[in-house]
N, C-alpha and C. Protein backbone atom coordinates (compact mmCIF):
# COMPACT_ATOMS: atom_id res chain seq x y z
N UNK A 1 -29.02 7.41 -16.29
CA UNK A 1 -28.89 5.97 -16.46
C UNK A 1 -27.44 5.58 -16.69
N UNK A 2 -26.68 6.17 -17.30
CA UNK A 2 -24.98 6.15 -17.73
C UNK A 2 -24.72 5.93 -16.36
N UNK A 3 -24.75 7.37 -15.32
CA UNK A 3 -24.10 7.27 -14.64
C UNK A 3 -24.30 6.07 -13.27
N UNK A 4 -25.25 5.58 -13.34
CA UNK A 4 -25.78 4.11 -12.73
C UNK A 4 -25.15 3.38 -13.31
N UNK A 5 -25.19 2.76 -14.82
CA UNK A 5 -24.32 1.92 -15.25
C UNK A 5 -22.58 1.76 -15.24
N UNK A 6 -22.09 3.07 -15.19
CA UNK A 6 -20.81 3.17 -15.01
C UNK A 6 -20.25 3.17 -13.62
N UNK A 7 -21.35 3.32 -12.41
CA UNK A 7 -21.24 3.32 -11.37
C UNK A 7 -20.99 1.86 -10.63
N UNK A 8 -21.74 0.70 -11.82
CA UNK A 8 -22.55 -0.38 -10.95
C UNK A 8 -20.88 -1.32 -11.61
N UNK A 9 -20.45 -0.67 -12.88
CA UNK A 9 -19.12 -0.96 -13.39
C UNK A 9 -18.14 -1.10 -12.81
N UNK A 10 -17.79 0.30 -12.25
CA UNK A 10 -17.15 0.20 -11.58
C UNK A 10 -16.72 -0.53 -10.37
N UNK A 11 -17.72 -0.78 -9.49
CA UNK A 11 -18.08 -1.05 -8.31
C UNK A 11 -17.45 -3.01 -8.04
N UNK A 12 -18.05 -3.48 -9.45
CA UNK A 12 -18.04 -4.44 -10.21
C UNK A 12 -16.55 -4.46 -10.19
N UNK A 13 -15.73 -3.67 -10.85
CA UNK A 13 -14.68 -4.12 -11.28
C UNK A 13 -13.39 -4.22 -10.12
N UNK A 14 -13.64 -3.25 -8.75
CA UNK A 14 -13.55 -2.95 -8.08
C UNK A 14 -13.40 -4.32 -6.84
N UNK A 15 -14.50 -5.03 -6.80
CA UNK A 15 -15.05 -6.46 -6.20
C UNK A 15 -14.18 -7.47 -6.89
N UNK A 16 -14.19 -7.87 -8.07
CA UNK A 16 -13.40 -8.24 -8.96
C UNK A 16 -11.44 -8.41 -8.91
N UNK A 17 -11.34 -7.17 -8.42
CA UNK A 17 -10.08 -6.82 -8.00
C UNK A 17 -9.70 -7.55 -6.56
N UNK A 18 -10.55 -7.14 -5.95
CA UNK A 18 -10.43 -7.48 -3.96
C UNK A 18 -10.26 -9.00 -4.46
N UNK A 19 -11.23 -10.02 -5.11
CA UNK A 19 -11.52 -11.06 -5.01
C UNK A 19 -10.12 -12.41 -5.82
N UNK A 20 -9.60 -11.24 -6.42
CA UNK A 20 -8.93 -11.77 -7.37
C UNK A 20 -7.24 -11.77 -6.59
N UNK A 21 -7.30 -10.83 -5.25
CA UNK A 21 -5.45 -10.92 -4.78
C UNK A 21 -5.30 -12.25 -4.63
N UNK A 22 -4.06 -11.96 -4.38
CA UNK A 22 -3.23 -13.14 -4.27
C UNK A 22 -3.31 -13.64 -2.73
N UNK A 23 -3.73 -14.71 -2.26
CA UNK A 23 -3.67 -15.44 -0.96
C UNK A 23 -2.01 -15.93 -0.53
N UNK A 24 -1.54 -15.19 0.12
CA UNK A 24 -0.19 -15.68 0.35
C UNK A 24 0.07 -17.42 1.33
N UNK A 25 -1.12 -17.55 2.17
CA UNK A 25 -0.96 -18.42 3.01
C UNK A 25 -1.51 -19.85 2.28
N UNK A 26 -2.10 -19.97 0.96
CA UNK A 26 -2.49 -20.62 0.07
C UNK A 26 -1.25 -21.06 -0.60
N UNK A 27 -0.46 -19.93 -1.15
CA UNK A 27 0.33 -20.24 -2.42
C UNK A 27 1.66 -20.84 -1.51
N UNK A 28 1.94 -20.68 -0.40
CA UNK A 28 2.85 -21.16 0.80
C UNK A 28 2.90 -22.80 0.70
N UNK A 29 1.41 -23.29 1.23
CA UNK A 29 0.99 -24.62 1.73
C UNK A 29 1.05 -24.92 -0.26
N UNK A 30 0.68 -24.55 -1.10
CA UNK A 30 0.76 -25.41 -2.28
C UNK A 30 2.01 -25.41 -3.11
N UNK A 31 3.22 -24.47 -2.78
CA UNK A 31 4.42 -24.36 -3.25
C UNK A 31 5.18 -25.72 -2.49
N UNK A 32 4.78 -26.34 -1.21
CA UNK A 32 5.31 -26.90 -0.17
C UNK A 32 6.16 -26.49 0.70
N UNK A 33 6.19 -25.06 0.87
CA UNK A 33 6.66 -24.62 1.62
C UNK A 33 6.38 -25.12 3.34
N UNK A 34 5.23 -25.47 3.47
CA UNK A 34 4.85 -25.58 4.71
C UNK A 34 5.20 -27.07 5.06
N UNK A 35 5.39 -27.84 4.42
CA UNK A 35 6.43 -29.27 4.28
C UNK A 35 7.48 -29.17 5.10
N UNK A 36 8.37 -27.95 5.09
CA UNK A 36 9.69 -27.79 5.86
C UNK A 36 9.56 -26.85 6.90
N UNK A 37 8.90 -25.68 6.28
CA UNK A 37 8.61 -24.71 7.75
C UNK A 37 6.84 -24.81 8.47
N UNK A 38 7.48 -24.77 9.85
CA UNK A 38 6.31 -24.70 10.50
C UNK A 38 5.79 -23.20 10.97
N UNK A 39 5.13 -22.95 11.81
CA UNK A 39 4.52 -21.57 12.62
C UNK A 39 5.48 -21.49 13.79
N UNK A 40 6.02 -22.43 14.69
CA UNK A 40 6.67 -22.04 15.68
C UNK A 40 7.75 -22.77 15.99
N UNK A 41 8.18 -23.47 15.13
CA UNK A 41 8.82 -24.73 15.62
C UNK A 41 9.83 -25.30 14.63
N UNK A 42 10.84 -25.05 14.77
CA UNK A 42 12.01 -25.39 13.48
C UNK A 42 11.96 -26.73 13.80
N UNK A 43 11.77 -27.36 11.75
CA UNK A 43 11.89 -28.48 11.91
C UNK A 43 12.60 -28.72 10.76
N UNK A 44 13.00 -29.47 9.38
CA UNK A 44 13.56 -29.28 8.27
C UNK A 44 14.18 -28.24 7.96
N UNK A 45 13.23 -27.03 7.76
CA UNK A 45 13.19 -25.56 8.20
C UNK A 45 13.18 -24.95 9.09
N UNK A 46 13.90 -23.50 9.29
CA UNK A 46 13.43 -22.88 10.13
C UNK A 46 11.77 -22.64 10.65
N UNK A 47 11.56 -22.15 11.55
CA UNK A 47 9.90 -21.79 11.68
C UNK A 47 9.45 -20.23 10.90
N UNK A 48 8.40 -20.12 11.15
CA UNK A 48 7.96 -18.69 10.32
C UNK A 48 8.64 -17.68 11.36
N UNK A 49 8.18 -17.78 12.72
CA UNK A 49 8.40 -17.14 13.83
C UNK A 49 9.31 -16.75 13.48
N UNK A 50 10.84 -17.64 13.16
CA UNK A 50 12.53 -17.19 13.42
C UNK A 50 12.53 -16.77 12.15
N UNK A 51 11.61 -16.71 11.05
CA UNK A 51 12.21 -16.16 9.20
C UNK A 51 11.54 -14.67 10.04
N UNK A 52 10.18 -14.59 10.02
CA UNK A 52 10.02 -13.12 10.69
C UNK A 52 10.43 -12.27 11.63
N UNK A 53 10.91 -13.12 12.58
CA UNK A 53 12.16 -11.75 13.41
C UNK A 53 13.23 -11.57 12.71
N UNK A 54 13.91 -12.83 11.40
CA UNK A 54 15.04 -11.98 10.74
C UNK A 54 14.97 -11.47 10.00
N UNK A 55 13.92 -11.64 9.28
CA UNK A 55 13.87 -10.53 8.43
C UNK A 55 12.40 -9.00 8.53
N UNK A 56 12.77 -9.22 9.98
CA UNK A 56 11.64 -7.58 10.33
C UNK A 56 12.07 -6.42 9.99
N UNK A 57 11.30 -5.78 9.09
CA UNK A 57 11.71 -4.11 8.39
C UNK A 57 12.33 -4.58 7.26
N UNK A 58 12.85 -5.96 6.72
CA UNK A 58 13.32 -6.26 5.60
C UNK A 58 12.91 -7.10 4.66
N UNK A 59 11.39 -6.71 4.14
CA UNK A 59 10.74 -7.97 3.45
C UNK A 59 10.82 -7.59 2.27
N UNK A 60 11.58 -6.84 1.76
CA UNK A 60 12.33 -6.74 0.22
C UNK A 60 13.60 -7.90 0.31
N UNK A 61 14.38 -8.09 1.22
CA UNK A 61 15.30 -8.57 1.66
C UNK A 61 14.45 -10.29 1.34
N UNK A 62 13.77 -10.54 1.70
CA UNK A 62 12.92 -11.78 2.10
C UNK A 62 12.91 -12.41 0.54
N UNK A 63 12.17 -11.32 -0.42
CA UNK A 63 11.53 -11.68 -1.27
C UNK A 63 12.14 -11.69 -2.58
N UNK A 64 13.95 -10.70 -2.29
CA UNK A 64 15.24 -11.15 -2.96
C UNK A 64 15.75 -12.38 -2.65
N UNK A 65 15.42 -12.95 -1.34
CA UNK A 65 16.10 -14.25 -1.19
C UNK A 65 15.49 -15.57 -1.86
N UNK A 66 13.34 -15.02 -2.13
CA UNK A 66 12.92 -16.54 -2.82
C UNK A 66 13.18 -16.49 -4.18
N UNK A 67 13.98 -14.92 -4.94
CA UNK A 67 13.94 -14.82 -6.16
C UNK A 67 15.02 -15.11 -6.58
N UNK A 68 15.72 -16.07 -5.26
CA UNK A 68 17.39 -16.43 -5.26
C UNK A 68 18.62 -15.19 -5.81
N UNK A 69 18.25 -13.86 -5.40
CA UNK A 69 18.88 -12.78 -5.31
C UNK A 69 19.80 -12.10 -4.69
N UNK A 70 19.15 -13.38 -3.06
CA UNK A 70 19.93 -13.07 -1.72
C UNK A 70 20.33 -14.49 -1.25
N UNK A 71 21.40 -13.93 -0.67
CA UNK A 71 21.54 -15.11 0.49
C UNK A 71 20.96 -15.03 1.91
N UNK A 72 20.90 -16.56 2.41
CA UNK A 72 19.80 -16.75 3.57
C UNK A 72 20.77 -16.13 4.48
N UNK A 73 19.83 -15.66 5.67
CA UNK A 73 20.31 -14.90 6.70
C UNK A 73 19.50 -16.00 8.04
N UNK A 74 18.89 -16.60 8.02
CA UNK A 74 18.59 -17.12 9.33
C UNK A 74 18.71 -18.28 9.51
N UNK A 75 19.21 -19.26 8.45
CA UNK A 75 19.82 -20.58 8.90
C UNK A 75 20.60 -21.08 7.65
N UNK A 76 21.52 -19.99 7.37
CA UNK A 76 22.74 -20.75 6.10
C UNK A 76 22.94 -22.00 6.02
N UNK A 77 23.20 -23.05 6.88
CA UNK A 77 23.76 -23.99 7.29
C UNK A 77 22.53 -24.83 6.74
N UNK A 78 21.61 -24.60 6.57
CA UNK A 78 20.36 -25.40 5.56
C UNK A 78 20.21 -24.96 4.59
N UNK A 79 20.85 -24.30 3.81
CA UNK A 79 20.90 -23.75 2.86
C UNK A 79 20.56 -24.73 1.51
N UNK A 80 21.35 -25.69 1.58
CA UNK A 80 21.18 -26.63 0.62
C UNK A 80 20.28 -27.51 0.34
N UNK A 81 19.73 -27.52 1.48
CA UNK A 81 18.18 -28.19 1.71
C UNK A 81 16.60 -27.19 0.96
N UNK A 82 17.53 -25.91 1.05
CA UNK A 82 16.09 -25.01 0.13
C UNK A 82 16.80 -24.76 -0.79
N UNK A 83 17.77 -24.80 -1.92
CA UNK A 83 18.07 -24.49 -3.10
C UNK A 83 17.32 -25.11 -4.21
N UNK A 84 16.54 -26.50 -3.96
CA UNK A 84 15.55 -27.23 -5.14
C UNK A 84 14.48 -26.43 -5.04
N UNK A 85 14.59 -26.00 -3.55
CA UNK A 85 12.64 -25.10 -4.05
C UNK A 85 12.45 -23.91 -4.39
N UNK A 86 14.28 -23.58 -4.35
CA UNK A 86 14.06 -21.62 -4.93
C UNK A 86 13.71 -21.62 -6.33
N UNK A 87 14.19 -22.88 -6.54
CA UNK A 87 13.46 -22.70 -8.55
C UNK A 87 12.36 -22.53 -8.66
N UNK A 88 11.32 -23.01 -7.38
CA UNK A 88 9.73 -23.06 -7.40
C UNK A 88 9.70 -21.71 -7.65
N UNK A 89 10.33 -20.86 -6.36
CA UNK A 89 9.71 -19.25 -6.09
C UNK A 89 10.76 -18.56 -7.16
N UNK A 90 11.47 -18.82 -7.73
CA UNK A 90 12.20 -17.59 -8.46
C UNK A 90 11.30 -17.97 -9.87
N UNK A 91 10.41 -18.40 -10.40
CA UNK A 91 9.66 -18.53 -10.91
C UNK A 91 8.07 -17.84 -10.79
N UNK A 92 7.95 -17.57 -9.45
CA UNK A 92 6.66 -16.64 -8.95
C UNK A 92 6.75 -15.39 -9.40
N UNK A 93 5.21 -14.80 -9.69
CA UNK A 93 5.74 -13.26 -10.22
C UNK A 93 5.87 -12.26 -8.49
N UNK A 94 6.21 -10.93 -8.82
CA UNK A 94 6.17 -10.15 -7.68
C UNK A 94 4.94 -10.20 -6.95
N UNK A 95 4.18 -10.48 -7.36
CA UNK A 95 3.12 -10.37 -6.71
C UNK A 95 2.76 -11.10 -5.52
N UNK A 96 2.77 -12.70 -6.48
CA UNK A 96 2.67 -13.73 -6.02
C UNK A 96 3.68 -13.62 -4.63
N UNK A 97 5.07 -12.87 -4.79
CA UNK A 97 6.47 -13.37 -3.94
C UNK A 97 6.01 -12.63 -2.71
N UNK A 98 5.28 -11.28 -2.61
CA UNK A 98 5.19 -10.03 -2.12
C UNK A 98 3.56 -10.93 -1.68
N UNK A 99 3.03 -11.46 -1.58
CA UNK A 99 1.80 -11.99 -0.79
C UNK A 99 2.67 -12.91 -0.19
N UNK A 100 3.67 -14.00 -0.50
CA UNK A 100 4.02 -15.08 0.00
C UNK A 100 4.51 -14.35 1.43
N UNK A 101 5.51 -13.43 1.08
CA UNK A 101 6.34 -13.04 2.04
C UNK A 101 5.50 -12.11 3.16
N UNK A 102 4.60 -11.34 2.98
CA UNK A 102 3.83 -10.88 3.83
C UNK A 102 3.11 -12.02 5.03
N UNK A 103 2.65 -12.83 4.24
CA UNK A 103 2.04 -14.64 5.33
C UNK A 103 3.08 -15.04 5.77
N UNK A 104 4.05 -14.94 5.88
CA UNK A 104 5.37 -15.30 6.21
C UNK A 104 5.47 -14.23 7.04
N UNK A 105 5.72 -13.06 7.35
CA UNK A 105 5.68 -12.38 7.84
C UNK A 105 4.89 -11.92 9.33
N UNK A 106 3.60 -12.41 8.93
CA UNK A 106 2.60 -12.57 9.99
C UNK A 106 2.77 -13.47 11.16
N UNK A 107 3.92 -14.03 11.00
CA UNK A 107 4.36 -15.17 12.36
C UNK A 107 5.27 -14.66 12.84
């Protein structure tokens, strides 16, 4: 009977876990990120498309830049236009930054 109960625990805690990550494409659209960047199409912002080819193989690189660690690499020249919202993300924990940047990534 233990080992049913510790089984059904586990299993439990397990579900719990899956249910509980972090949605990166959620915390994006409610940070307002998606306000300035689009999926294909630079508009305020760059698009996701042009943040993910510059920073491909470098999404440590990505996720130093929302923790205002780095400087931007794919459109400096707007730079000043995302410095009010890095306070949003240098405020996110790793977790949160490391889901953001992965949905970001996916374009």
């Amino acid at each position: 009977m233990k080992k049913v109960i510790a089984t059904a625990v586990l299993g439990l805690a397990i579900s719990v876990t899956g249910a509980m990550a972090v949605d990166g494409g959620a915390l994006f659209k409610s940070k307002g990120c998606a306000a300035c960047h689009q999926a294909n199409v630079d508009t305020v912002g760059p698009s996701l498309k042009k943040i993910a080819q510059a920073y491909k193989g470098k999404e440590a690189e990505l996720i130093k830049f929302l923790k205002g660690e780095a400087k931007p690499i794919v459109d400096p020249a707007k730079f000043g236009i995302m410095k009010p919202q890095l306070n949003a993300t240098k405020n996110m924990s790793d977790e949160e930054l490391k889901a953001m940047a992965e949905f970001m990534m996916k374009h």
